[in-house]
C-alpha atoms as a PDB file:
ATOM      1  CA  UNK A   1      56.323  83.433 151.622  1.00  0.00           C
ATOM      2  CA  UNK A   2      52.605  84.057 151.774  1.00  0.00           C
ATOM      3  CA  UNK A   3      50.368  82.304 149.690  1.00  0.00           C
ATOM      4  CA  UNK A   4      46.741  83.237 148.716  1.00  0.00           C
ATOM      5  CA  UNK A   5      44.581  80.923 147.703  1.00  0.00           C
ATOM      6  CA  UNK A   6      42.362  81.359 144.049  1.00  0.00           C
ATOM      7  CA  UNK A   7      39.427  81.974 146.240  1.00  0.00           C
ATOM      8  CA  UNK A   8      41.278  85.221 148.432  1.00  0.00           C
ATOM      9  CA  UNK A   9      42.389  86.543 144.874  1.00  0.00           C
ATOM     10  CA  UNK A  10      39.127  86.564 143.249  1.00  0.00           C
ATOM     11  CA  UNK A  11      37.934  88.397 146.821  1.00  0.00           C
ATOM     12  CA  UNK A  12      40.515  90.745 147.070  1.00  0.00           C
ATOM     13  CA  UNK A  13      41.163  91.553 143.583  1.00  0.00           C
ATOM     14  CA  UNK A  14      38.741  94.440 142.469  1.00  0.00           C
ATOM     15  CA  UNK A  15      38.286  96.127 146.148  1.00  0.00           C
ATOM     16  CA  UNK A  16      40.585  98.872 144.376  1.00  0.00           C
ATOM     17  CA  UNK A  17      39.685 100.829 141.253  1.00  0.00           C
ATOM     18  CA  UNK A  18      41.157 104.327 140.007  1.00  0.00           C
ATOM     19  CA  UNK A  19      38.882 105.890 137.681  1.00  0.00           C
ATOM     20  CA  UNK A  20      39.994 109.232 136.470  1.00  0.00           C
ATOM     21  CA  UNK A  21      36.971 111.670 135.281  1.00  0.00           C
ATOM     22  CA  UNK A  22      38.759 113.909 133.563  1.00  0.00           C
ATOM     23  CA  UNK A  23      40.224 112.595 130.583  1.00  0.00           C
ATOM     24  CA  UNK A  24      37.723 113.901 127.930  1.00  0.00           C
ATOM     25  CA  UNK A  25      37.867 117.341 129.519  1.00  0.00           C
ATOM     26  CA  UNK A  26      42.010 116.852 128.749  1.00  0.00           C
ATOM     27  CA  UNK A  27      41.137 115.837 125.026  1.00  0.00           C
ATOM     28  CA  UNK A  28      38.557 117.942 124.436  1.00  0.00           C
ATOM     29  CA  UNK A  29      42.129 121.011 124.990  1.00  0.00           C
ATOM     30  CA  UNK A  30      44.960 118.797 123.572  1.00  0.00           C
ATOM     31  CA  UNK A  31      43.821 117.123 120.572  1.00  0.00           C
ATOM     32  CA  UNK A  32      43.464 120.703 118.301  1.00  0.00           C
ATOM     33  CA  UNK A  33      47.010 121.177 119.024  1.00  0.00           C
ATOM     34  CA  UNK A  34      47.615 117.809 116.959  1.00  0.00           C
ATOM     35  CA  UNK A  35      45.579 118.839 114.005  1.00  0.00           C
ATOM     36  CA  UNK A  36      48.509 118.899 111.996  1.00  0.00           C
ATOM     37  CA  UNK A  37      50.636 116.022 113.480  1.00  0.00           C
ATOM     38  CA  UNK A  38      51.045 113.553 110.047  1.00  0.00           C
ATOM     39  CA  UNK A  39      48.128 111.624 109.861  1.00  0.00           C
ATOM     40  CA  UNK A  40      50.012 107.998 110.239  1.00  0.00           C
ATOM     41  CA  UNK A  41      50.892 109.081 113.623  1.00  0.00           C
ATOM     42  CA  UNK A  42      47.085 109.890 114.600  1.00  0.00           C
ATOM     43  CA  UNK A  43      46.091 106.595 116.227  1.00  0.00           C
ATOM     44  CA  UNK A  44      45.581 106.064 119.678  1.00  0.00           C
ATOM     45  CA  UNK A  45      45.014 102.834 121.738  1.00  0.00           C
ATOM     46  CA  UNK A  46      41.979 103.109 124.245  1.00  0.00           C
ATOM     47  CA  UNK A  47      42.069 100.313 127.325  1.00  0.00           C
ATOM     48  CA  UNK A  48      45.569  99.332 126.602  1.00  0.00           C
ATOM     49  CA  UNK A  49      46.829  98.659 130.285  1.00  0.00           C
ATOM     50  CA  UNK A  50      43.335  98.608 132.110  1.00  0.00           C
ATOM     51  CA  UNK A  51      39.664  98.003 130.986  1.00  0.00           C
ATOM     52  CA  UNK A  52      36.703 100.906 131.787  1.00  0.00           C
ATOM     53  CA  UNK A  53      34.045  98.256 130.649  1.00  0.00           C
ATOM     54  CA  UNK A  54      34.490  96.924 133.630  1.00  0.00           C
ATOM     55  CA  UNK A  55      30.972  95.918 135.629  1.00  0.00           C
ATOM     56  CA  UNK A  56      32.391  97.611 138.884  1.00  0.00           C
ATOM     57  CA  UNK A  57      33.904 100.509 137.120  1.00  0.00           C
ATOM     58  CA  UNK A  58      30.029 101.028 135.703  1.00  0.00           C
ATOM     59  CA  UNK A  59      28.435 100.358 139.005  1.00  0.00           C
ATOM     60  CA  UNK A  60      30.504 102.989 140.673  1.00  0.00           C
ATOM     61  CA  UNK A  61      29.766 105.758 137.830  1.00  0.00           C
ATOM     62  CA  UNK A  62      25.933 104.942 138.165  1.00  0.00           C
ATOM     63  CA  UNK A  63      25.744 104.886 142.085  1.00  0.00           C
ATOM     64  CA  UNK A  64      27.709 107.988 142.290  1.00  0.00           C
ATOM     65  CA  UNK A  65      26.501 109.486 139.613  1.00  0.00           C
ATOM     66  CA  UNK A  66      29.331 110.356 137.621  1.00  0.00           C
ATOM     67  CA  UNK A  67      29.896 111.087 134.077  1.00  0.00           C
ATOM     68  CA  UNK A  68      30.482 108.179 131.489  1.00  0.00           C
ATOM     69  CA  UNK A  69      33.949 108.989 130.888  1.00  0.00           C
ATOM     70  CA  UNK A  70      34.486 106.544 127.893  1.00  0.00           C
ATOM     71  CA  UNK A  71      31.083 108.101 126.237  1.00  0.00           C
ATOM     72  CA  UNK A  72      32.735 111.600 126.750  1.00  0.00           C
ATOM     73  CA  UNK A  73      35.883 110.150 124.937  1.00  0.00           C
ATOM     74  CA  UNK A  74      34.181 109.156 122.317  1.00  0.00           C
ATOM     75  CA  UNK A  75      32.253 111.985 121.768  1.00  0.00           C
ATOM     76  CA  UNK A  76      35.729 113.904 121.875  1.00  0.00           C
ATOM     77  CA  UNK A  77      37.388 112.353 118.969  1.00  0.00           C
ATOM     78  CA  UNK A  78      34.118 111.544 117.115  1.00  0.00           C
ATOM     79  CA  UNK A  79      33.993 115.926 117.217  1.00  0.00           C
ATOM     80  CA  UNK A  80      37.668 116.566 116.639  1.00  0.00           C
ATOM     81  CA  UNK A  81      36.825 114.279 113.151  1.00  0.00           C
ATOM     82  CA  UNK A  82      34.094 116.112 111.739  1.00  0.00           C
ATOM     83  CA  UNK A  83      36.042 119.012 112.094  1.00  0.00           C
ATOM     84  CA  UNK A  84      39.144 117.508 109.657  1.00  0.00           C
ATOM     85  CA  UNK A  85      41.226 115.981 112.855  1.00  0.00           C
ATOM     86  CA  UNK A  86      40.867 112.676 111.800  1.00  0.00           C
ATOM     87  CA  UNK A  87      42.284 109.809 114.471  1.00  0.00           C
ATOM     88  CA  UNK A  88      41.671 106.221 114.516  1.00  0.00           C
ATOM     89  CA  UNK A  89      40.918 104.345 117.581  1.00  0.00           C
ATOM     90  CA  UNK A  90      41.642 100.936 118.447  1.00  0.00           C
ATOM     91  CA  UNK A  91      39.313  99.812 121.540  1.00  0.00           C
ATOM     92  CA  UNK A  92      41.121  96.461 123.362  1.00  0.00           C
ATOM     93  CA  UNK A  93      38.600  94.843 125.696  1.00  0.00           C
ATOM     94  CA  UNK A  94      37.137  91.310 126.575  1.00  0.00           C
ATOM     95  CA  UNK A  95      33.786  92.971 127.970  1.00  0.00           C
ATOM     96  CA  UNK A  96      31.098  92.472 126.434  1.00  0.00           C
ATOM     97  CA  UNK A  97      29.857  95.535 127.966  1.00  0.00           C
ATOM     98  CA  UNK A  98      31.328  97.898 125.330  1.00  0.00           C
ATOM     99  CA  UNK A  99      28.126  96.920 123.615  1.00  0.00           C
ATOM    100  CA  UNK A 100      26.153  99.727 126.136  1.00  0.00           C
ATOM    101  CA  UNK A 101      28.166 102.170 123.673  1.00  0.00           C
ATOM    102  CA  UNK A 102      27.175 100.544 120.340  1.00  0.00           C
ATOM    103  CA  UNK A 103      25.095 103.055 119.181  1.00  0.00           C
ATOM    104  CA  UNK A 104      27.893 105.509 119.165  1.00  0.00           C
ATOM    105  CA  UNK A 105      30.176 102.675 117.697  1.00  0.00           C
ATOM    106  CA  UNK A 106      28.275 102.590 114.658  1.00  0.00           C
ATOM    107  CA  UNK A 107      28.085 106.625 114.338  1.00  0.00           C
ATOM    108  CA  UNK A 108      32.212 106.271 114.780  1.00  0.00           C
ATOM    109  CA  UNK A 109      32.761 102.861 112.795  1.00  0.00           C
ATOM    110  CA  UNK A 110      34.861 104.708 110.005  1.00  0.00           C
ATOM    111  CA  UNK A 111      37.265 105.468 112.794  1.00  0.00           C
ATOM    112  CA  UNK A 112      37.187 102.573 115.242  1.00  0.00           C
ATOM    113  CA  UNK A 113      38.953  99.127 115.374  1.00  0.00           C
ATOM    114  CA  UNK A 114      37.410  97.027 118.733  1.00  0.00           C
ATOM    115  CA  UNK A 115      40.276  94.113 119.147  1.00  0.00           C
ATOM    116  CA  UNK A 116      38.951  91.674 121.503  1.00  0.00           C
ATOM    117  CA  UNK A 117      41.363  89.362 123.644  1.00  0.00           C
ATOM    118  CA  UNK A 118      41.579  85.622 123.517  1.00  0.00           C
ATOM    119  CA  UNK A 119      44.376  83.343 125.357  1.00  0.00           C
ATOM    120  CA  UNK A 120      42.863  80.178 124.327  1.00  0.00           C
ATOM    121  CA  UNK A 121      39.866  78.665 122.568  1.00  0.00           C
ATOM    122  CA  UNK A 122      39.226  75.908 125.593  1.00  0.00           C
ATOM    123  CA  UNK A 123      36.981  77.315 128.137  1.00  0.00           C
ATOM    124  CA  UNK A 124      37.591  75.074 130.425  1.00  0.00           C
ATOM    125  CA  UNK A 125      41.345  76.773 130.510  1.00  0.00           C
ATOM    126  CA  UNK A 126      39.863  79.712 129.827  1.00  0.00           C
ATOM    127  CA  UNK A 127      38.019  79.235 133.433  1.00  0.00           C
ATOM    128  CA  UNK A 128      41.608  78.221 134.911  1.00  0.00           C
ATOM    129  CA  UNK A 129      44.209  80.926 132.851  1.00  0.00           C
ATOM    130  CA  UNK A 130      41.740  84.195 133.152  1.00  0.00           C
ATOM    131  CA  UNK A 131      39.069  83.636 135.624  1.00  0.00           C
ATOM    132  CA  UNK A 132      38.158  86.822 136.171  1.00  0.00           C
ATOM    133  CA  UNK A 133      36.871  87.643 132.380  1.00  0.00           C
ATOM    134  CA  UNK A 134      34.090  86.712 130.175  1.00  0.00           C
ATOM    135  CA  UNK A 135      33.423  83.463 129.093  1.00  0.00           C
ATOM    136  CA  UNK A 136      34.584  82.579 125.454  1.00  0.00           C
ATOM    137  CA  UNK A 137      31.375  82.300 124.256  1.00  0.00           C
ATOM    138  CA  UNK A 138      29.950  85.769 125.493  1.00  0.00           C
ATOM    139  CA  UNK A 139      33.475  87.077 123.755  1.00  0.00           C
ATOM    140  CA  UNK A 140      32.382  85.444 120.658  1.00  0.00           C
ATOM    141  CA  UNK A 141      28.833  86.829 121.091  1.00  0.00           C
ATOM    142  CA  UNK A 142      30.542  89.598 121.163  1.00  0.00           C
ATOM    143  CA  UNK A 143      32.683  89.580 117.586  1.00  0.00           C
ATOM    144  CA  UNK A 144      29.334  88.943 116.174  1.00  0.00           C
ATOM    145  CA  UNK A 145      27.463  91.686 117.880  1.00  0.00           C
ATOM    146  CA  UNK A 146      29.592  94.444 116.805  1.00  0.00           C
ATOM    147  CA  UNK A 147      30.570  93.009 113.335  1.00  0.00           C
ATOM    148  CA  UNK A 148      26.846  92.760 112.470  1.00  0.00           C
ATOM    149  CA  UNK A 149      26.618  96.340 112.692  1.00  0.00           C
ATOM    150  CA  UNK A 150      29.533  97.262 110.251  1.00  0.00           C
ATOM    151  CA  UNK A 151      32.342  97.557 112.995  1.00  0.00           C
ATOM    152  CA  UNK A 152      35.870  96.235 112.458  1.00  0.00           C
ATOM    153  CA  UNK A 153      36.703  93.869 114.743  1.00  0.00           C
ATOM    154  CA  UNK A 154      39.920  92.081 115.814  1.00  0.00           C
ATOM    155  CA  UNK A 155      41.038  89.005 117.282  1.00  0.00           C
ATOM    156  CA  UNK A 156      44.127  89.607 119.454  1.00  0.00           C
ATOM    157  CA  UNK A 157      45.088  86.324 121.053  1.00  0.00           C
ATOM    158  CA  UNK A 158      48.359  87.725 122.323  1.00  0.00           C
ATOM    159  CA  UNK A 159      49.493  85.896 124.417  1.00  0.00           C
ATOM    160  CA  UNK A 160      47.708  82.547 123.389  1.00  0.00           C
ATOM    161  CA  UNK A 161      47.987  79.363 124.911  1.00  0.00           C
ATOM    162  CA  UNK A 162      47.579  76.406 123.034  1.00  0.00           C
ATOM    163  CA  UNK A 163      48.993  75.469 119.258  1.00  0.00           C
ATOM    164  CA  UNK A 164      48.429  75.288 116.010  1.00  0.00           C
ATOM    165  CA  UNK A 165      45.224  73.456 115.577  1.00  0.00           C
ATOM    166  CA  UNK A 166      43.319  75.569 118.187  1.00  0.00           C
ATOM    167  CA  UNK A 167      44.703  78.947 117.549  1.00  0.00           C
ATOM    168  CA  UNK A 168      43.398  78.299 114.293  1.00  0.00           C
ATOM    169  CA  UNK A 169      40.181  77.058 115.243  1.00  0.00           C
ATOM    170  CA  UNK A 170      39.916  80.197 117.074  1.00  0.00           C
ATOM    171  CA  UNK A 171      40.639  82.387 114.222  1.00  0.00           C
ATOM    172  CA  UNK A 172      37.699  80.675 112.473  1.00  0.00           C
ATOM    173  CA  UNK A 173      35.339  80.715 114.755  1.00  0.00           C
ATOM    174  CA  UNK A 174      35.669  84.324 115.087  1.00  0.00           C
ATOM    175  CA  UNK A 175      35.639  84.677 111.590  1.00  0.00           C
ATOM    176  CA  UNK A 176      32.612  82.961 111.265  1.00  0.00           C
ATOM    177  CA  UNK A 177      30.886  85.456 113.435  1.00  0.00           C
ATOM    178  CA  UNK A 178      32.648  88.404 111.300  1.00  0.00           C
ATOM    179  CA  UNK A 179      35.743  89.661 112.670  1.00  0.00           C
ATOM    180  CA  UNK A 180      37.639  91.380 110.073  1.00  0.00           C
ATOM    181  CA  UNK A 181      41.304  90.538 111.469  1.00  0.00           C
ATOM    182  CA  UNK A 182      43.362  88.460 113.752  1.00  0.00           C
ATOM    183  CA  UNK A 183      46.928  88.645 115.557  1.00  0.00           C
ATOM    184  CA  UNK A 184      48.347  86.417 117.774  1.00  0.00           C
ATOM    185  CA  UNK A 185      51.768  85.561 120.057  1.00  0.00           C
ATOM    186  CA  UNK A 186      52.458  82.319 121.197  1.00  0.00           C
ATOM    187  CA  UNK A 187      53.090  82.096 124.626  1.00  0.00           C
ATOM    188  CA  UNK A 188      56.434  80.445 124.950  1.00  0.00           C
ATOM    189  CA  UNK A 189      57.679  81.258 128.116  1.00  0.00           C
ATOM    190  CA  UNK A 190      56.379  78.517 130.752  1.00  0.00           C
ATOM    191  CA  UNK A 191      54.930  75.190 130.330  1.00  0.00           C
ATOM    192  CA  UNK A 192      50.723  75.506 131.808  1.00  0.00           C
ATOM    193  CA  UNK A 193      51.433  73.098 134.799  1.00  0.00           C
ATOM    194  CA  UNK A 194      54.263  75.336 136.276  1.00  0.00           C
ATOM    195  CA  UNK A 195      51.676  78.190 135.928  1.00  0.00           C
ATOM    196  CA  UNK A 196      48.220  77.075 137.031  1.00  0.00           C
ATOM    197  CA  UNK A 197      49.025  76.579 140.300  1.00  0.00           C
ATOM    198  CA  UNK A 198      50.736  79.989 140.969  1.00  0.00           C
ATOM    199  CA  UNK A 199      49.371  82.192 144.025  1.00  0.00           C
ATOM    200  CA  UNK A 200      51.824  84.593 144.801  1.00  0.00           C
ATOM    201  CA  UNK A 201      53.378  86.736 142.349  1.00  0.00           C
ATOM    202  CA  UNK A 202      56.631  87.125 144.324  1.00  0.00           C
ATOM    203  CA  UNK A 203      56.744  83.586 142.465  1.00  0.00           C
ATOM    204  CA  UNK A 204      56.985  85.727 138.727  1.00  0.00           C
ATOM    205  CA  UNK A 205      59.381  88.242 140.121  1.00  0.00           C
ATOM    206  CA  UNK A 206      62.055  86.105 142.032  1.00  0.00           C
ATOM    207  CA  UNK A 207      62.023  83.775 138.720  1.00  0.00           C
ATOM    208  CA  UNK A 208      60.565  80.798 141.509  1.00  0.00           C
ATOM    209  CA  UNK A 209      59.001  79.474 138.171  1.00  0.00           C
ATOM    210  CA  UNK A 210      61.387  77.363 135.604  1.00  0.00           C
ATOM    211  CA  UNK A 211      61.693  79.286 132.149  1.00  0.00           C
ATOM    212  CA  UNK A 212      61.480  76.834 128.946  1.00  0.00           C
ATOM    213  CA  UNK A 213      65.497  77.382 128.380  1.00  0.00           C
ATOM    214  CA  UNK A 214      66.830  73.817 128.206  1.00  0.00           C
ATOM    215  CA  UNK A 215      63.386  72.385 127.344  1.00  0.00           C
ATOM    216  CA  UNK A 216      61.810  71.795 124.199  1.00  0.00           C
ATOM    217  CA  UNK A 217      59.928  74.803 123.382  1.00  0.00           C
ATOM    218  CA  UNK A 218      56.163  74.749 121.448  1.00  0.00           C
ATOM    219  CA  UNK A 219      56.470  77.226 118.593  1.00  0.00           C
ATOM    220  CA  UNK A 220      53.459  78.346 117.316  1.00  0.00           C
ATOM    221  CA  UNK A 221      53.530  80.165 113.480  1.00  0.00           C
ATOM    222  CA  UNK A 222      52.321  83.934 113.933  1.00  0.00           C
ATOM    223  CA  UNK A 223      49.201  84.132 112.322  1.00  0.00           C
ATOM    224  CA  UNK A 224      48.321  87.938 111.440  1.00  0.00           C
ATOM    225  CA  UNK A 225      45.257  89.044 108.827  1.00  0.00           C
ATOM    226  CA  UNK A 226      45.393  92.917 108.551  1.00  0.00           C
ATOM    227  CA  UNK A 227      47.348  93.457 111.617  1.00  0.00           C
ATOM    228  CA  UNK A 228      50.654  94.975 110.248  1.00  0.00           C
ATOM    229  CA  UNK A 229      51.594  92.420 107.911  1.00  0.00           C
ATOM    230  CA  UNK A 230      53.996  93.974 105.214  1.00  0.00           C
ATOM    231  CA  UNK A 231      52.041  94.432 101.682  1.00  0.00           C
ATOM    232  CA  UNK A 232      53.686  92.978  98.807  1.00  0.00           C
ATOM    233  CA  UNK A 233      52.788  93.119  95.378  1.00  0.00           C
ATOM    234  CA  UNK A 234      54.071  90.379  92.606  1.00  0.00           C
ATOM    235  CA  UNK A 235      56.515  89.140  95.944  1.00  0.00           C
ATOM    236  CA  UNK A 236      57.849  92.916  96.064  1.00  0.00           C
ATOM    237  CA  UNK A 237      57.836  94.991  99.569  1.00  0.00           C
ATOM    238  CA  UNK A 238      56.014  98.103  98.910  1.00  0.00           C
ATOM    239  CA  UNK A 239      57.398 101.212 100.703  1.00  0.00           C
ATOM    240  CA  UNK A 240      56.807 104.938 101.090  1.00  0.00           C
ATOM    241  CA  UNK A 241      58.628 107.496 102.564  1.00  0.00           C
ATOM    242  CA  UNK A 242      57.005 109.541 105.375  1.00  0.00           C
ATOM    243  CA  UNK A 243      57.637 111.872 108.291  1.00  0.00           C
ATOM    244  CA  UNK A 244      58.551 110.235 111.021  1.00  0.00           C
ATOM    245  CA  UNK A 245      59.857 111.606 114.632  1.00  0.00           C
ATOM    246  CA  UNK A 246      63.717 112.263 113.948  1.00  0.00           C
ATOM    247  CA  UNK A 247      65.758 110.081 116.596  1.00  0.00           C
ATOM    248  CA  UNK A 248      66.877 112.606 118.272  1.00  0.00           C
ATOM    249  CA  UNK A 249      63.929 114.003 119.960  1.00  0.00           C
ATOM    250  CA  UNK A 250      63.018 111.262 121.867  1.00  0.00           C
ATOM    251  CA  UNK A 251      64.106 113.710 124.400  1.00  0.00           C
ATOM    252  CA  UNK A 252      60.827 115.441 125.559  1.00  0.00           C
ATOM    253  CA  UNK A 253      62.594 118.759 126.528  1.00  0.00           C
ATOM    254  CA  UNK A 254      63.981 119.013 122.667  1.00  0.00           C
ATOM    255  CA  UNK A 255      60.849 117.682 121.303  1.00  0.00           C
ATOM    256  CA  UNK A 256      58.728 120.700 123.200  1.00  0.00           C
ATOM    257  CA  UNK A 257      61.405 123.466 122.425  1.00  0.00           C
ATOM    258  CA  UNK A 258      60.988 122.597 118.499  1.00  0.00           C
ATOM    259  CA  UNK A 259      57.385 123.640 117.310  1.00  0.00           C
ATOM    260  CA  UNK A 260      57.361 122.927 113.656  1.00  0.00           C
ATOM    261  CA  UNK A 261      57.025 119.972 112.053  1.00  0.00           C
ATOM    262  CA  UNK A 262      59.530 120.144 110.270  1.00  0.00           C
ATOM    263  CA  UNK A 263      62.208 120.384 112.508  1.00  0.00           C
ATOM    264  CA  UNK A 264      60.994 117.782 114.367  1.00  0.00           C
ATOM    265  CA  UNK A 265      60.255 115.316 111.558  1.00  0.00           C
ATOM    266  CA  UNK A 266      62.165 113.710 108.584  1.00  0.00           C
ATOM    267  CA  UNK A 267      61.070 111.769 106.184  1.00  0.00           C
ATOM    268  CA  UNK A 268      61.540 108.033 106.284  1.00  0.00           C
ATOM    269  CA  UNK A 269      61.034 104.914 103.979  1.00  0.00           C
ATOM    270  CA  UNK A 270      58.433 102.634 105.290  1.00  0.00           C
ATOM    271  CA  UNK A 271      56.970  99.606 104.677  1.00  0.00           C
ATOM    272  CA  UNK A 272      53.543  99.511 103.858  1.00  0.00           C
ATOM    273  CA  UNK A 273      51.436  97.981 106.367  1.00  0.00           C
ATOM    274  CA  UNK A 274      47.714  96.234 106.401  1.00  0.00           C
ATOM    275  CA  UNK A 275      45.700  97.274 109.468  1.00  0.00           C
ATOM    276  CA  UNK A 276      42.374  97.323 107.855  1.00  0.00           C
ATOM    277  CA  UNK A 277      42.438 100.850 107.569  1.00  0.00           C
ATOM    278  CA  UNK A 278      40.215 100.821 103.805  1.00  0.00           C
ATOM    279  CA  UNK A 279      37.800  98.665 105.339  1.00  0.00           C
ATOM    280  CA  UNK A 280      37.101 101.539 107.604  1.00  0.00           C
ATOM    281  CA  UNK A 281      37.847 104.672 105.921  1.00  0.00           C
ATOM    282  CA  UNK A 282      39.160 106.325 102.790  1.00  0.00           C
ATOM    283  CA  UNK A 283      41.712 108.417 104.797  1.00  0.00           C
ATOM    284  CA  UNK A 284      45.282 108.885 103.184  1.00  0.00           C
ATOM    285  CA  UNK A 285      47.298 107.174 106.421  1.00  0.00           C
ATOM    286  CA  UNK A 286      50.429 107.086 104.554  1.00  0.00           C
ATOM    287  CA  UNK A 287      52.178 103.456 104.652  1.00  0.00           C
ATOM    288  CA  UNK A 288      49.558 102.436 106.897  1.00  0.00           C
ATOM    289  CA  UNK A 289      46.715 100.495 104.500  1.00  0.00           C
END
């Protein structure tokens, strides 16, 4: 087995980016076809698996003189809503270089949710868990940057290391500074001292790392403020019924064949979730609140 040391990864670690340029020019033709798609089901999830405010991702589109793809995006759905195709967008990042796109931000803030990513409130592990991102403070900077200017931000500290007392003193903090909601998921799986040293990550996928089964585990209460919690009123679980995707056209090739909605929806009971949604807009989103 090969190990590489913290200072090789932090070397090696960005020398290969994909950025695809062509992703607005793909909204800018699909999202019409959606106009009608129920509006519960219009929400999309920008940086969910990567991050464009990245600095070399920006360095790259300046020196080569490409197009700001995320600015094209957002001037995509931004469009697509004045016209009546309403979607909401939630934005995950740690950068606090999503501020170079605040002024559109605060044209888009009835449809936008920025969640910004925590896995502890301790620097200091902070430095040692995610060395590669923004320091808690400038994340914090952050929440207070955008919230000044009327944009809904959330605290996702999923997963979070630590317990009780400091995920909560991370949910206040952030509050403090104006975030709007909070979500979290403890992260139960391996104890910090099995994990800090890691430097290979054949170590994750041949299980070289003990698991907490036969251990005393740390359970940390979920802590969630307008995140999907279920709304109740006088201890009751509201529902409604809307259409969802029936089950069986999860097959794509079924899914395509049928064009109207309703053959491919039904309607369902839901529970009514809080997301935040009326702190944004005044959109009918179904069970979503």
């Amino acid at each position: 087995m090969i190990h590489v040391s913290k200072e090789q990864q932090r070397n090696t670690f960005f020398n290969h980016i994909d950025i695809s340029l062509d992703k607005a020019i793909y909204l800018r033709d699909e999202l019409p076809k959606y106009m009608n798609l129920p509006q519960h089901l219009k929400r999309v999830q920008i940086n969910e698996t990567s991050d464009y405010y990245l600095p070399q991702v920006l360095k790259e589109i300046k020196e080569k003189k490409k197009p700001d793809v995320m600015l094209e995006i957002l001037n995509v759905f931004k469009q697509e809503w004045d016209k009546g195709n309403k979607w909401m967008l939630h934005i995950l990042t740690k950068s606090p270089l999503v501020l170079r796109h605040l002024d559109k931000l605060k044209e888009m803030k009835e449809m936008v949710q920025v969640e910004i990513s925590f896995a502890t409130e301790d620097e200091a592990i902070s430095r040692e868990l995610e060395f590669f991102t923004p320091t808690i403070k400038k994340r914090m900077d952050l929440v207070k940057a955008l919230s000044k200017e009327g944009i809904f931000v959330r605290i996702m500290a999923m997963p979070f290391y630590g317990d009780e007392k400091s995920l909560d003193a991370l949910k206040d903090e952030a509050f403090k500074r104006g975030a709007k909601a909070f979500k979290n998921k403890g992260l139960n799986y391996f104890k910090w001292e099995d994990l800090k040293n890691v430097t290979d990550y054949e170590d994750f996928i041949k299980s070289h790392i003990p698991d907490n089964l036969g251990r005393k585990d740390i359970k940390v209460e979920t802590r969630i403020v307008k995140s999907g919690e279920t709304v109740k009123i006088k201890g009751d679980i509201q529902k409604k019924t809307v259409l969802m995707p029936k089950e069986d056209f999860a097959d794509s090739q079924k899914w395509a064949a049928a064009t109207k909605i309703g053959v491919r929806f039904e309607g369902c009971p839901m529970e009514v979730i809080d997301c935040g949604y009326r702190d944004c807009n005044s959109v009918d989103w179904g069970y979503i609140v």
